[in-house]
C-alpha atoms as a PDB file:
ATOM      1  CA  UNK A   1      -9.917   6.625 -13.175  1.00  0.00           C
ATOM      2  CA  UNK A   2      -7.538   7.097 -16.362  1.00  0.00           C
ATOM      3  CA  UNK A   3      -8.372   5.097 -19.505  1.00  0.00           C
ATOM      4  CA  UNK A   4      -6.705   1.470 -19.269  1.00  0.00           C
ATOM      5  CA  UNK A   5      -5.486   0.083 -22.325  1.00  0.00           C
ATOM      6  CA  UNK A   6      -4.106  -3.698 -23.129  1.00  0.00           C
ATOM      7  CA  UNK A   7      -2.149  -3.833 -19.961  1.00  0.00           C
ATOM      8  CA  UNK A   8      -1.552  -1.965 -16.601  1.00  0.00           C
ATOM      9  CA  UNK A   9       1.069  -1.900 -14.556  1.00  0.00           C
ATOM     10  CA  UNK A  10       1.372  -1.047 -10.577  1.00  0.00           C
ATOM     11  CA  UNK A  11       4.416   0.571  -9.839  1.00  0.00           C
ATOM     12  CA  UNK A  12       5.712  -0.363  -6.657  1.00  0.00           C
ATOM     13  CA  UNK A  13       7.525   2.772  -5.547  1.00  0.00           C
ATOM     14  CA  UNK A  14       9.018   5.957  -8.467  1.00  0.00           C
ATOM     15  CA  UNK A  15      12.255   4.766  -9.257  1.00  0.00           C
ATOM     16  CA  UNK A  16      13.961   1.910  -7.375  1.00  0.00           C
ATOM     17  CA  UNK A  17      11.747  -0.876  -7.404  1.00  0.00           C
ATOM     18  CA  UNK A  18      10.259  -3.557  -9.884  1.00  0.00           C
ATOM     19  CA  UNK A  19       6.604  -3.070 -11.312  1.00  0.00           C
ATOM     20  CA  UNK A  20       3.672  -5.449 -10.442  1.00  0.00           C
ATOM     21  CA  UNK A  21       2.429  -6.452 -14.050  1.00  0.00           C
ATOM     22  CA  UNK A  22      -1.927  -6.543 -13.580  1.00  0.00           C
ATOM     23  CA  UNK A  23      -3.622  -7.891 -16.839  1.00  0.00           C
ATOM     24  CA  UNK A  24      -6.200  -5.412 -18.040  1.00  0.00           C
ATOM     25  CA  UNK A  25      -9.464  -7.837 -17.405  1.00  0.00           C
ATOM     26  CA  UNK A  26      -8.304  -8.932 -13.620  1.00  0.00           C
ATOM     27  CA  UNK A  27      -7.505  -5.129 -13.063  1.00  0.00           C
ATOM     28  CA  UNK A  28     -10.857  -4.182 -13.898  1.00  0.00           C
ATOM     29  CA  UNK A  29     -12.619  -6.758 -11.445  1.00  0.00           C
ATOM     30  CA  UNK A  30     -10.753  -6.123  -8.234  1.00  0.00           C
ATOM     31  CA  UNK A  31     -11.126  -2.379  -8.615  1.00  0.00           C
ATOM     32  CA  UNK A  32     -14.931  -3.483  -9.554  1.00  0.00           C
ATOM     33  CA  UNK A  33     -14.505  -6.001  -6.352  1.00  0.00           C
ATOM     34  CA  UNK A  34     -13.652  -2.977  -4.017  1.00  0.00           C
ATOM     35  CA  UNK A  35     -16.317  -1.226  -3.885  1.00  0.00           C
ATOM     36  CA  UNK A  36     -17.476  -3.714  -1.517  1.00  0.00           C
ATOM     37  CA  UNK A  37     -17.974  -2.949   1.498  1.00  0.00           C
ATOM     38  CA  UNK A  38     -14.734  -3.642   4.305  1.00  0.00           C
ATOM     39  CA  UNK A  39     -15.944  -5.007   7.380  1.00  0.00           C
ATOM     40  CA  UNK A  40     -14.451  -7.707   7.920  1.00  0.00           C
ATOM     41  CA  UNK A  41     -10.999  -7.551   8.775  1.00  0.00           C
ATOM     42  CA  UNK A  42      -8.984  -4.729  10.348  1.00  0.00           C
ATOM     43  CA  UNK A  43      -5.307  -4.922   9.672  1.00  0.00           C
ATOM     44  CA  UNK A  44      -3.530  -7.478   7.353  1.00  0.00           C
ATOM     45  CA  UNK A  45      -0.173  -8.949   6.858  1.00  0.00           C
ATOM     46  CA  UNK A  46       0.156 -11.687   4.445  1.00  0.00           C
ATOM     47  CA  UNK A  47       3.488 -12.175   3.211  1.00  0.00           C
ATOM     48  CA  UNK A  48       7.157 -13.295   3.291  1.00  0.00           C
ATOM     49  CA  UNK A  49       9.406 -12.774   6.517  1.00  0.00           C
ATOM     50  CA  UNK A  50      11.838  -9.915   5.118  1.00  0.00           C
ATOM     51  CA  UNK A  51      13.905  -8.544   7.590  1.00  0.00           C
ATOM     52  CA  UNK A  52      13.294  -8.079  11.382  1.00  0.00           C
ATOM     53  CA  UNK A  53      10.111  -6.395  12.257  1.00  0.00           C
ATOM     54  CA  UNK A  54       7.949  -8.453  10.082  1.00  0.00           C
ATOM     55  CA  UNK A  55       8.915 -11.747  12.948  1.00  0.00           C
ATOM     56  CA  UNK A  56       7.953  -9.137  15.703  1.00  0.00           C
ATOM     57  CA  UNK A  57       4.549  -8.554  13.931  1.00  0.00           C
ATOM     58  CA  UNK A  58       4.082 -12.038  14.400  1.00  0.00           C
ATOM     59  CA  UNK A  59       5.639 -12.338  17.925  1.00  0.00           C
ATOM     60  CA  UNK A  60       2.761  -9.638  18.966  1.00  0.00           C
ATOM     61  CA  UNK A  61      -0.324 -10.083  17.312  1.00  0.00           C
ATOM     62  CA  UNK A  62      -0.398 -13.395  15.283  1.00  0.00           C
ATOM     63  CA  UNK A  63      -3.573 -15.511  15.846  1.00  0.00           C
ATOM     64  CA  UNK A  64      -4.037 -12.899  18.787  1.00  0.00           C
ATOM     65  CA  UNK A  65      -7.432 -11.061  17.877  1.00  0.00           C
ATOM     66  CA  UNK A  66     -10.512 -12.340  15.337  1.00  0.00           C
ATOM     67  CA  UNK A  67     -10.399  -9.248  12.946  1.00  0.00           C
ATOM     68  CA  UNK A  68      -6.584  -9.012  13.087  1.00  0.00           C
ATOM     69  CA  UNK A  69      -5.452 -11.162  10.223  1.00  0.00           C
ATOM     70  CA  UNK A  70      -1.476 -11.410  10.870  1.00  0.00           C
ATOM     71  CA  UNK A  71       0.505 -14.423   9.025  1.00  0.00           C
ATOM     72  CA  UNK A  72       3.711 -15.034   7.913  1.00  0.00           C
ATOM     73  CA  UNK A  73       4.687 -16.588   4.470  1.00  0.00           C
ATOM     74  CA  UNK A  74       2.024 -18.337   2.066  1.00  0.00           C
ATOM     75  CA  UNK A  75       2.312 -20.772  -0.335  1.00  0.00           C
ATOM     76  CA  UNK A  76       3.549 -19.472  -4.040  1.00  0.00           C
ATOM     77  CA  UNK A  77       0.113 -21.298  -5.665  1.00  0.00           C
ATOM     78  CA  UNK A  78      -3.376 -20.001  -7.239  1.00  0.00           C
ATOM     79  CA  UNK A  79      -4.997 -20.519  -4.595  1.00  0.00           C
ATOM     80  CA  UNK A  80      -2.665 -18.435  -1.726  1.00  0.00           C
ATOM     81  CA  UNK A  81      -2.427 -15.901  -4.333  1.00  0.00           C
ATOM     82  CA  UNK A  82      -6.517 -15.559  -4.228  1.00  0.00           C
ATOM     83  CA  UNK A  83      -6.820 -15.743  -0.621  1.00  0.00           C
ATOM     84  CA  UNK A  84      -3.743 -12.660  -0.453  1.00  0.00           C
ATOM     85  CA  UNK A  85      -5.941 -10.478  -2.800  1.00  0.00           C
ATOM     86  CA  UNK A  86      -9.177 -11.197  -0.968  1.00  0.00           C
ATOM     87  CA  UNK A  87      -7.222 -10.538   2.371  1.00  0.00           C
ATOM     88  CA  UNK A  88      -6.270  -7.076   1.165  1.00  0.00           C
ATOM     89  CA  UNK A  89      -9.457  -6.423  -0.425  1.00  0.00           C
ATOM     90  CA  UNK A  90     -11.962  -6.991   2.441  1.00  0.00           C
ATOM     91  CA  UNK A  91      -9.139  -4.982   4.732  1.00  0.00           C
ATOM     92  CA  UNK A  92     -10.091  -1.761   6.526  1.00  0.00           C
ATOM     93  CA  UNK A  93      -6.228  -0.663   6.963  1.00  0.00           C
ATOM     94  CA  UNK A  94      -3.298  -2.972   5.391  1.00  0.00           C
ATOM     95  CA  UNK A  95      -0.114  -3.583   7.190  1.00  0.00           C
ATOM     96  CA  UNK A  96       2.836  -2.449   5.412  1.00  0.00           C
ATOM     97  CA  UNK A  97       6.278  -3.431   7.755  1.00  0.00           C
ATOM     98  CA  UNK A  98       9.253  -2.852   6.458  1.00  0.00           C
ATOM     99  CA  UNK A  99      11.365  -6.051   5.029  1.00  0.00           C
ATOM    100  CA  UNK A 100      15.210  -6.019   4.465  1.00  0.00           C
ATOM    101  CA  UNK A 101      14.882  -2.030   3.473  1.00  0.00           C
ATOM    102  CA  UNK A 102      13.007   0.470   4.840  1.00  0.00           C
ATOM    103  CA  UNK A 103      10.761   0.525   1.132  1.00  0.00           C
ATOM    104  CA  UNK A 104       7.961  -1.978   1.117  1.00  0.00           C
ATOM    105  CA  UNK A 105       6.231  -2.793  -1.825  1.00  0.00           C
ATOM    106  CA  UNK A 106       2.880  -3.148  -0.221  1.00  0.00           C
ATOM    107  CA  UNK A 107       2.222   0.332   0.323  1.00  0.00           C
ATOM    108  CA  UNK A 108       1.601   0.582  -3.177  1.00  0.00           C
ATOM    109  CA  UNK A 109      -0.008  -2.670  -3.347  1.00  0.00           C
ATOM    110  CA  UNK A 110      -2.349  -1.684  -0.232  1.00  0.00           C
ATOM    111  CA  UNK A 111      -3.441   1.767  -2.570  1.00  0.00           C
ATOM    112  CA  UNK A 112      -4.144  -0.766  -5.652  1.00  0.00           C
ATOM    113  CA  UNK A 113      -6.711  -2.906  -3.064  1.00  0.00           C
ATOM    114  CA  UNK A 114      -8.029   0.457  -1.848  1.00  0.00           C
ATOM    115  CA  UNK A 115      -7.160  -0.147   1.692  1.00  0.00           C
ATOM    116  CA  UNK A 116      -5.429   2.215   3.901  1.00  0.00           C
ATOM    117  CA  UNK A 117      -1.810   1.459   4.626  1.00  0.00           C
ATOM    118  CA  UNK A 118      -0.863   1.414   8.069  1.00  0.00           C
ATOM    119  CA  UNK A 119       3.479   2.005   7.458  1.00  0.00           C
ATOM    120  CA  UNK A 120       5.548   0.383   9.650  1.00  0.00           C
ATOM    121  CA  UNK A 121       8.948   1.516   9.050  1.00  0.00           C
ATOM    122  CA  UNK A 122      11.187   4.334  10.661  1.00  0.00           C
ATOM    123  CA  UNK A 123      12.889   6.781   8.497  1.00  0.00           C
ATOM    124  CA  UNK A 124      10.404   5.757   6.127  1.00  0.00           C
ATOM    125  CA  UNK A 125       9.882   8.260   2.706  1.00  0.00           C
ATOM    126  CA  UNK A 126       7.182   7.829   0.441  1.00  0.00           C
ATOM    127  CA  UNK A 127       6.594   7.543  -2.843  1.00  0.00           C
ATOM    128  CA  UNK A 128       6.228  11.334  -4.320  1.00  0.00           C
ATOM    129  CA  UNK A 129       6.227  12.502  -1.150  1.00  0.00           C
ATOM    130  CA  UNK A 130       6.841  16.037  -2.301  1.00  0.00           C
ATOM    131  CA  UNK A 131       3.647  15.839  -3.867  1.00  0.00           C
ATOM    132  CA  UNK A 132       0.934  14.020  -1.941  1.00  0.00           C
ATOM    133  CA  UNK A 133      -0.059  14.347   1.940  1.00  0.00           C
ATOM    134  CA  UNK A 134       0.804  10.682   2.977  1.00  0.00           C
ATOM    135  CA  UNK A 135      -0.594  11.292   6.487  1.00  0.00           C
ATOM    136  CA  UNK A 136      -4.295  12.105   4.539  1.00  0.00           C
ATOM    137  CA  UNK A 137      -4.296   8.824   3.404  1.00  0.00           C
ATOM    138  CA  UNK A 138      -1.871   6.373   5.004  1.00  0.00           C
ATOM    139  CA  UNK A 139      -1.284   5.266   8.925  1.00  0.00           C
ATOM    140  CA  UNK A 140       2.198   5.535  10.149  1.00  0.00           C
ATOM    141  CA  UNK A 141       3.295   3.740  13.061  1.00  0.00           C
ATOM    142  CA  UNK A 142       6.594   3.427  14.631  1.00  0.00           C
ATOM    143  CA  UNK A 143       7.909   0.326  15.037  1.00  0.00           C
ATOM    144  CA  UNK A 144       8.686   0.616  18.947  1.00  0.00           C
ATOM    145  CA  UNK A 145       4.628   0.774  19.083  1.00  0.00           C
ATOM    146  CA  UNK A 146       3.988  -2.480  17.491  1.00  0.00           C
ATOM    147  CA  UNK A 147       2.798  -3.745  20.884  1.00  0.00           C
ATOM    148  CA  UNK A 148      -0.145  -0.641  20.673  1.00  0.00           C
ATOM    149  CA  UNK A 149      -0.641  -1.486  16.828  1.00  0.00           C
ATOM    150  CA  UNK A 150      -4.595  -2.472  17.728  1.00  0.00           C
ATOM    151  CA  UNK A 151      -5.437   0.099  19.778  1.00  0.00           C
ATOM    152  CA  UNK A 152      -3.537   2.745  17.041  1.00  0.00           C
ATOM    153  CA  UNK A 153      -5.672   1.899  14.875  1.00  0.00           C
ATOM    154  CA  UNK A 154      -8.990   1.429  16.550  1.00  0.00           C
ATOM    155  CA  UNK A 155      -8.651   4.925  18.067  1.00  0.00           C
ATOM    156  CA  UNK A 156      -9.170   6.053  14.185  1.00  0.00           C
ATOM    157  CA  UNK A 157     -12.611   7.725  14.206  1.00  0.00           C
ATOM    158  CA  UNK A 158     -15.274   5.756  11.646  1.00  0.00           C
ATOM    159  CA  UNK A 159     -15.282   9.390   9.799  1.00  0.00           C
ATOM    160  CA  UNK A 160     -11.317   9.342   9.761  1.00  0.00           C
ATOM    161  CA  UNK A 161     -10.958   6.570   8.636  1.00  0.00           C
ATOM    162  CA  UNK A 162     -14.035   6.887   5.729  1.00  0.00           C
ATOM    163  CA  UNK A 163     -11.978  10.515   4.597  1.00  0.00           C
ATOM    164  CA  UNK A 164      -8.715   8.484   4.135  1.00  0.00           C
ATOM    165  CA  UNK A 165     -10.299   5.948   2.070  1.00  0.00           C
ATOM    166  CA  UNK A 166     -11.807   8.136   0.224  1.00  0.00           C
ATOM    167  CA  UNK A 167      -8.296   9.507  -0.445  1.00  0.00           C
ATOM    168  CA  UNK A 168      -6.780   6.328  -0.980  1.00  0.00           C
ATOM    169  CA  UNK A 169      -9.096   6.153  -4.275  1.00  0.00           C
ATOM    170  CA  UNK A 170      -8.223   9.940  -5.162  1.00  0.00           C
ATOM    171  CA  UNK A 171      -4.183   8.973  -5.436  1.00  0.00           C
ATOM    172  CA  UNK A 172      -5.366   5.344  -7.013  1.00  0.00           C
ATOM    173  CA  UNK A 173      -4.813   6.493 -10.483  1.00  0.00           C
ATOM    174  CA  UNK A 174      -1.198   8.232 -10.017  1.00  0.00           C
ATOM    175  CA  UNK A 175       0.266   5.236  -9.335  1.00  0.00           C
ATOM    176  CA  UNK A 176      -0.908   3.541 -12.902  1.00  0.00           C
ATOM    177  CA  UNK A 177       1.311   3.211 -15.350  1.00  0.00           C
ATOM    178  CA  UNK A 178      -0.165   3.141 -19.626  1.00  0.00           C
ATOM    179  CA  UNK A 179       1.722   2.066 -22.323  1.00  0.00           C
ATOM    180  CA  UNK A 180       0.540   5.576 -23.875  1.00  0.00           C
ATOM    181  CA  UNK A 181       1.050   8.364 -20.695  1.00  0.00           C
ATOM    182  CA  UNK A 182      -2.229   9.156 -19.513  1.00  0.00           C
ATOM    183  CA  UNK A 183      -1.637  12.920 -17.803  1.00  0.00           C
ATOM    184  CA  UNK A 184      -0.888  12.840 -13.798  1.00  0.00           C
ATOM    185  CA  UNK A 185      -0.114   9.081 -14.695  1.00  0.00           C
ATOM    186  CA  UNK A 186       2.559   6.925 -12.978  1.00  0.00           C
ATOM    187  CA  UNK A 187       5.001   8.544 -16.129  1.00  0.00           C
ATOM    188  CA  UNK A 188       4.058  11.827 -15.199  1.00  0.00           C
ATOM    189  CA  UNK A 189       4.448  11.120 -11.827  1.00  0.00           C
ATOM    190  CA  UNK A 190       8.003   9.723 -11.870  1.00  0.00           C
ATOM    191  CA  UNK A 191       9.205  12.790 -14.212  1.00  0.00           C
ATOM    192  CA  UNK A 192       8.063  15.132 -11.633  1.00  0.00           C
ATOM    193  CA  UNK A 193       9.755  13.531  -8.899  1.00  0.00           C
ATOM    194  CA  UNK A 194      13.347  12.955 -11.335  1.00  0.00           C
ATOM    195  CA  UNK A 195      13.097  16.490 -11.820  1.00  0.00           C
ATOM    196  CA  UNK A 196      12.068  17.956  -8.031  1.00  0.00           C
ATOM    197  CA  UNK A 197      15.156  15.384  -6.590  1.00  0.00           C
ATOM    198  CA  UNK A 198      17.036  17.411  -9.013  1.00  0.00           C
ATOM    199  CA  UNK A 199      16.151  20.715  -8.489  1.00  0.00           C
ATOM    200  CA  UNK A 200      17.040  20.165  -5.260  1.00  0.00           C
ATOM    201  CA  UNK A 201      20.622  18.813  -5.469  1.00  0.00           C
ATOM    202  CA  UNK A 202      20.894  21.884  -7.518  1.00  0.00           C
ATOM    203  CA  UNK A 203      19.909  24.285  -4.602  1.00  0.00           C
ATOM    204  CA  UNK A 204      21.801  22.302  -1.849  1.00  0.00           C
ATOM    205  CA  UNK A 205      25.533  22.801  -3.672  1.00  0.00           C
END
């Protein structure tokens, strides 16, 4: 894990989206706070109702199973906002559904928790996807099989799923950004991708 100074910040996808801002002192005790161990939940799905997959979510699987925790929008207080990181924290795999664009900010978010995202979203492209093996670390499921969504995931082998976790904390620190660039940071990592997008525009004309 890189060096954190003053403040971090959690980029929620290279280029196009806004940053999560994570004091220094709370960033240190949820990634402290993860090590413990996830068994209690499997997938998760706090959040607002963006777009129209996230009601079908609901529609399938809301209040439907005991270790399914599937909800729709929270409260904006203290006390929703501790129950949403402890929700993502004690999660196995962390549902990411698309909301009014195919980008979700809780992909990055589910990385941060060090929980598995399970990407709901067709057409979907990751962030730095030239880079990383998204398929080593993250689910994807298309959204026609939200009806199989439980038994996707519970076919995961215990091993699987343990090497993908494992992965999840490998990519952790790419997606951190420092006020001074820490190498293979989230700077680093946004260069490379500036400059790869560009290189290829150059070789498609």
């Amino acid at each position: 894990m890189p060096m954190l100074v003053e403040t971090s910040k959690l980029a929620r996808t290279p280029v196009y989206l806004l940053h999560i801002y994570v004091p220094l002192r709370t960033l240190c005790r949820i990634l402290e706070e993860n090590r413990l161990q996830k068994d209690l939940f499997l997938p998760s799905l706090p959040g607002g109702m963006h777009g129209y997959l996230r009601p079908i979510l609901l529609h399938y699987w809301e209040n439907k199973e005991p270790d399914m925790k599937i909800f729709g929008p929270m409260p904006h207080d203290i006390e929703s906002k501790r129950i949403y990181r402890e929700y993502m924290k004690s999660s196995k795999y962390c549902i990411c559904a698309r909301g009014y664009e195919v980008h979700t900010p809780r992909v990055v978010e589910a990385i941060f928790y060090e929980c598995v995202p399970v990407i709901i979203s067709d057409n979907y492209m990751p962030p730095f996807f030239e880079v990383f093996n998204w398929e080593a670390f993250a689910v994807f499921v298309q959204e026609k099989d939200i009806p199989n969504l439980r038994d996707i995931l519970l076919s995961i082998p215990e091993e699987k799923y343990l090497t993908m976790m494992s992965s999840v904390k490998m990519v952790q620190q790419h997606f951190f950004w420092h006020k001074k660039p820490v190498k293979y940071d989230l700077f680093h990592m946004i260069l490379h991708s500036v400059w790869y997008n560009r290189v290829l525009q150059i070789k498609t004309r």
